[in-house]
C-alpha atoms as a PDB file:
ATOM      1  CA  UNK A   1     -18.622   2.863   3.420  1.00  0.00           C
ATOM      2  CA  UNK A   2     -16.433   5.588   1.958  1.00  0.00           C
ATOM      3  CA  UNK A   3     -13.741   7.823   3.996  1.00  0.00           C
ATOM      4  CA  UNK A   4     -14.257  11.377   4.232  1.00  0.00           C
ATOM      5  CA  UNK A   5     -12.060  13.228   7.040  1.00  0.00           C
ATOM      6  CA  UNK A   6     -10.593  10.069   8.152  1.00  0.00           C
ATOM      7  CA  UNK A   7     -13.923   9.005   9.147  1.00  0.00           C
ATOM      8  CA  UNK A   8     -15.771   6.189   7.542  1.00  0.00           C
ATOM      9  CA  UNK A   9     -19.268   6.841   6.377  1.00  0.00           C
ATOM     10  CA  UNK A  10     -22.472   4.444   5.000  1.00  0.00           C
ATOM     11  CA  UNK A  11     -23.187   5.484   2.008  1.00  0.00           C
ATOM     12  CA  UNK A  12     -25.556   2.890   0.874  1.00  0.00           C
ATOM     13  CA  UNK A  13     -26.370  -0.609   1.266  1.00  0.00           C
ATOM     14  CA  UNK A  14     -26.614  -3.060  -2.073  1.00  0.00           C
ATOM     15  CA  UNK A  15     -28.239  -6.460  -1.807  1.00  0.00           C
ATOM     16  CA  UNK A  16     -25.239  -6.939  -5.596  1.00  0.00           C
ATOM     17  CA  UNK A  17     -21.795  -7.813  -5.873  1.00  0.00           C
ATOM     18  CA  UNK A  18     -21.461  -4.274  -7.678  1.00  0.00           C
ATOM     19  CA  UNK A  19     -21.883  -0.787  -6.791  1.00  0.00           C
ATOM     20  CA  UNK A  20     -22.629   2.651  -8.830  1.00  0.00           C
ATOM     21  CA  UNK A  21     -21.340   5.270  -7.167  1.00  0.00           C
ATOM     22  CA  UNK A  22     -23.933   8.759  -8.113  1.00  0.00           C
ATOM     23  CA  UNK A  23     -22.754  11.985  -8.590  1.00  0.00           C
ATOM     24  CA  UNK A  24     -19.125  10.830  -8.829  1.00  0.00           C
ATOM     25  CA  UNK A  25     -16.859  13.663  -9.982  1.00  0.00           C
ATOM     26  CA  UNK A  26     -14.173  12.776 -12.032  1.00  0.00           C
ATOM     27  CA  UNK A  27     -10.740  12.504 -11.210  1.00  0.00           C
ATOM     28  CA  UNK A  28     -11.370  13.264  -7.011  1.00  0.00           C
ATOM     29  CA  UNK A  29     -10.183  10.426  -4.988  1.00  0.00           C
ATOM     30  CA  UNK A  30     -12.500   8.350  -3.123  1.00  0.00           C
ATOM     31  CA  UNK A  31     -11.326   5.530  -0.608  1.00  0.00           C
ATOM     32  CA  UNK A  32     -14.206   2.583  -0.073  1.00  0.00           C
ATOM     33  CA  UNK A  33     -14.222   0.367   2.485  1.00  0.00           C
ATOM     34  CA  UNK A  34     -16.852  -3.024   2.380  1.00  0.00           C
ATOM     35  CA  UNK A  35     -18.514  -5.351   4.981  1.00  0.00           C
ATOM     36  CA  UNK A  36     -20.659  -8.089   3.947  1.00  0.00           C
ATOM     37  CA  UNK A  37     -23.981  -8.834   5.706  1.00  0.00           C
ATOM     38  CA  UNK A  38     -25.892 -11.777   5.948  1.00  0.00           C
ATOM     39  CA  UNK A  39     -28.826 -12.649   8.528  1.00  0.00           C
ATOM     40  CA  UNK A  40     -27.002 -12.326  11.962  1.00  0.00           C
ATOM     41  CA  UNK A  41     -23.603 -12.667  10.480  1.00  0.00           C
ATOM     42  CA  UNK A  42     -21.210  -9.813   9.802  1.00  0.00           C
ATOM     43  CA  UNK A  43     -17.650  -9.477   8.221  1.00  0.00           C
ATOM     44  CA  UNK A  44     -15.202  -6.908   9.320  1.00  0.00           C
ATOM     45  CA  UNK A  45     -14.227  -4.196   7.033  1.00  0.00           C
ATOM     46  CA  UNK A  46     -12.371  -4.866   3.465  1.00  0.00           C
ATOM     47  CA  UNK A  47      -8.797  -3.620   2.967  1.00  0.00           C
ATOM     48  CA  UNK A  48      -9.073   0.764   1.437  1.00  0.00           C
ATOM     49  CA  UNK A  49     -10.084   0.643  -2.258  1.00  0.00           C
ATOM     50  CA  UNK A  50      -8.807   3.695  -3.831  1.00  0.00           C
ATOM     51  CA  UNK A  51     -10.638   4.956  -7.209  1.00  0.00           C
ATOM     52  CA  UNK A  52     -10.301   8.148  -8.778  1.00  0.00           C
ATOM     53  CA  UNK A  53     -13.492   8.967 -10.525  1.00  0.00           C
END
């Protein structure tokens, strides 16, 4: 998930522990969010991970 507007957004689903982000431009501010998946079980969302690109 990633925030755009103050809205979270999927942006992709990874069956990893690590994610490439495509088309990144550098230096713009992105804010991630992650929930973990397994089977039937879900986790809530992750604390905001800020990265500038």
């Amino acid at each position: 998930m990633f925030w755009n507007l103050g809205k979270k957004l999927m942006i992709d689903a990874v069956t990893g522990a690590s994610y490439k982000h495509k088309d990144q431009i550098p230096g713009v501010k992105i804010q991630y969010c992650v929930k973990a998946k397994r089977g039937e079980f879900e986790s809530g969302y992750t604390n905001t991970a800020v990265v500038y690109g």
